[in-house]
N, C-alpha and C. Protein backbone atom coordinates (compact mmCIF):
# COMPACT_ATOMS: atom_id res chain seq x y z
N UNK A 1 18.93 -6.71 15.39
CA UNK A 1 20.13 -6.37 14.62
C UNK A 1 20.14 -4.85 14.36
N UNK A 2 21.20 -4.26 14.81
CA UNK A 2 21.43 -3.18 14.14
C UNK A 2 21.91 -2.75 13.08
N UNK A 3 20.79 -1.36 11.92
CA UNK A 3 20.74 -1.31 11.03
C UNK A 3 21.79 -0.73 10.41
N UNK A 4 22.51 0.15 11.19
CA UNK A 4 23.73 0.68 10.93
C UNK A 4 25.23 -0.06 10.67
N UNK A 5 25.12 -0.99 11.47
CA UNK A 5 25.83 -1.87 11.39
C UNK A 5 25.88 -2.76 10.24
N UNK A 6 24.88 -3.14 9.48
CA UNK A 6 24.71 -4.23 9.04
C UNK A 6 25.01 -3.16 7.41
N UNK A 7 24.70 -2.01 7.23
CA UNK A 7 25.13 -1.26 6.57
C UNK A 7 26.58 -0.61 5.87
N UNK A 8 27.14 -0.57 7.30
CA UNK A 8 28.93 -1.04 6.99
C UNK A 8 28.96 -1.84 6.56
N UNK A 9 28.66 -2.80 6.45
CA UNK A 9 28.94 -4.68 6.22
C UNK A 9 28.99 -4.60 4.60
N UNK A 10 28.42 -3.78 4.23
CA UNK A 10 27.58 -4.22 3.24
C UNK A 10 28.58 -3.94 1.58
N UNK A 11 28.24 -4.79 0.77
CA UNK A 11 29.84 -4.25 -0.52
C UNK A 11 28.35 -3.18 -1.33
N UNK A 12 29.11 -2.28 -1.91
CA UNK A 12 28.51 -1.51 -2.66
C UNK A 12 27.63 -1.82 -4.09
N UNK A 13 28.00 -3.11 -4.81
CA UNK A 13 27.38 -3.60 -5.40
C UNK A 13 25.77 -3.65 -4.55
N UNK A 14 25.66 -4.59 -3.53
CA UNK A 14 24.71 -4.92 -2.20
C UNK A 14 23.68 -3.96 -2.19
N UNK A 15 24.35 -2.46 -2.14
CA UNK A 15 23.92 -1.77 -1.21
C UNK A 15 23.04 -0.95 -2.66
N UNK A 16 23.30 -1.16 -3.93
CA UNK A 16 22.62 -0.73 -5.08
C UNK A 16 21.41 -1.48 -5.12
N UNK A 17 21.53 -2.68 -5.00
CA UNK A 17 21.01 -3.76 -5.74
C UNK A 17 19.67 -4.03 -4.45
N UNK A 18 19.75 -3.25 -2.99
CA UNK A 18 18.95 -3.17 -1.85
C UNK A 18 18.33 -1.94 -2.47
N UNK A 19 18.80 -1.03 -2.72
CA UNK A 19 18.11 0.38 -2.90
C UNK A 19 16.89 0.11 -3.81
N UNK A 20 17.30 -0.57 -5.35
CA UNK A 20 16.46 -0.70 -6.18
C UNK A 20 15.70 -1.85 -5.75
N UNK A 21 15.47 -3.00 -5.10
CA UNK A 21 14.48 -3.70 -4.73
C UNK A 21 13.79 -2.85 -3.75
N UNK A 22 13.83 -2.14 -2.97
CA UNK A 22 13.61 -0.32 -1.99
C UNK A 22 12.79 -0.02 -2.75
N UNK A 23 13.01 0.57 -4.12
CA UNK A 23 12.17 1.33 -4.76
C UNK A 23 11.26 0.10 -5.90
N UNK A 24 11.46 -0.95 -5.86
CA UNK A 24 10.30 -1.70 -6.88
C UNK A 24 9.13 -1.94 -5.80
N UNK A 25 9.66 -2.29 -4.55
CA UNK A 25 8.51 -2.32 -3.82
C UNK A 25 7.39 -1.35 -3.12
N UNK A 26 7.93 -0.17 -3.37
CA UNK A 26 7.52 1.03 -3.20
C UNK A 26 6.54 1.23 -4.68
N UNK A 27 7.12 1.17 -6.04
CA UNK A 27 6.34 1.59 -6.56
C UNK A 27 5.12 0.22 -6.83
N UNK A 28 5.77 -0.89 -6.97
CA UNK A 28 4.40 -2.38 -7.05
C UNK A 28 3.43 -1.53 -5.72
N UNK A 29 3.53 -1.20 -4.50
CA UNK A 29 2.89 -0.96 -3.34
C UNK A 29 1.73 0.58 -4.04
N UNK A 30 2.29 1.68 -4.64
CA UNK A 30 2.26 2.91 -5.21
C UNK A 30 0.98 2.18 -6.47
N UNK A 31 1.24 1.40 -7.20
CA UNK A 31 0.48 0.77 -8.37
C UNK A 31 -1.02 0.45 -7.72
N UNK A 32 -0.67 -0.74 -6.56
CA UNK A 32 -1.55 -0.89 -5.97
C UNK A 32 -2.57 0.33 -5.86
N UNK A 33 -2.09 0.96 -5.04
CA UNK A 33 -2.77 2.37 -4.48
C UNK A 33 -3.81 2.55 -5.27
N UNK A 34 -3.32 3.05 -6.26
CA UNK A 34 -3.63 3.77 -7.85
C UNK A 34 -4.67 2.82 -8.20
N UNK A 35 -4.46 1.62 -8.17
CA UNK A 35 -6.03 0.79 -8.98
C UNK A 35 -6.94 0.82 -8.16
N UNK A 36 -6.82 0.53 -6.84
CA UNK A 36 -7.88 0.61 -5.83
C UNK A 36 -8.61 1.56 -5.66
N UNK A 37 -8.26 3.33 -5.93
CA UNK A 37 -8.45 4.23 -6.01
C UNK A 37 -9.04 4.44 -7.06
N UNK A 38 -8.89 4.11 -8.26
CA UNK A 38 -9.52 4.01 -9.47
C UNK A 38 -10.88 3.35 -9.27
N UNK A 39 -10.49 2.25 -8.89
CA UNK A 39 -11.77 1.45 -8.26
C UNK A 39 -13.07 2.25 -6.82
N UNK A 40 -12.58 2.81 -6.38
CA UNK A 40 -13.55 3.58 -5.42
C UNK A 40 -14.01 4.74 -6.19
N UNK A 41 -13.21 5.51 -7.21
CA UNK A 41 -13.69 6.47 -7.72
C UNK A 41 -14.42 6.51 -8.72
């Protein structure tokens, strides 16, 4: 599927509500990091 495409498609409510699940999984992933690192250090 193309990503561009599926991007037009998309209602703007959608396309908020993708961004911020974007960035929770980025920072849960970022958290991770951080304890493991804590943990080696």
């Amino acid at each position: 599927m193309n990503l561009n495409e599926t991007k037009k498609d998309l209602n703007p409510g959608f396309k908020k509500e993708l961004e911020k699940s974007k960035l929770r999984v980025l920072t849960n992933e970022n958290d991770f990091l951080v304890k493991n690192l804590r943990k080696a250090g």
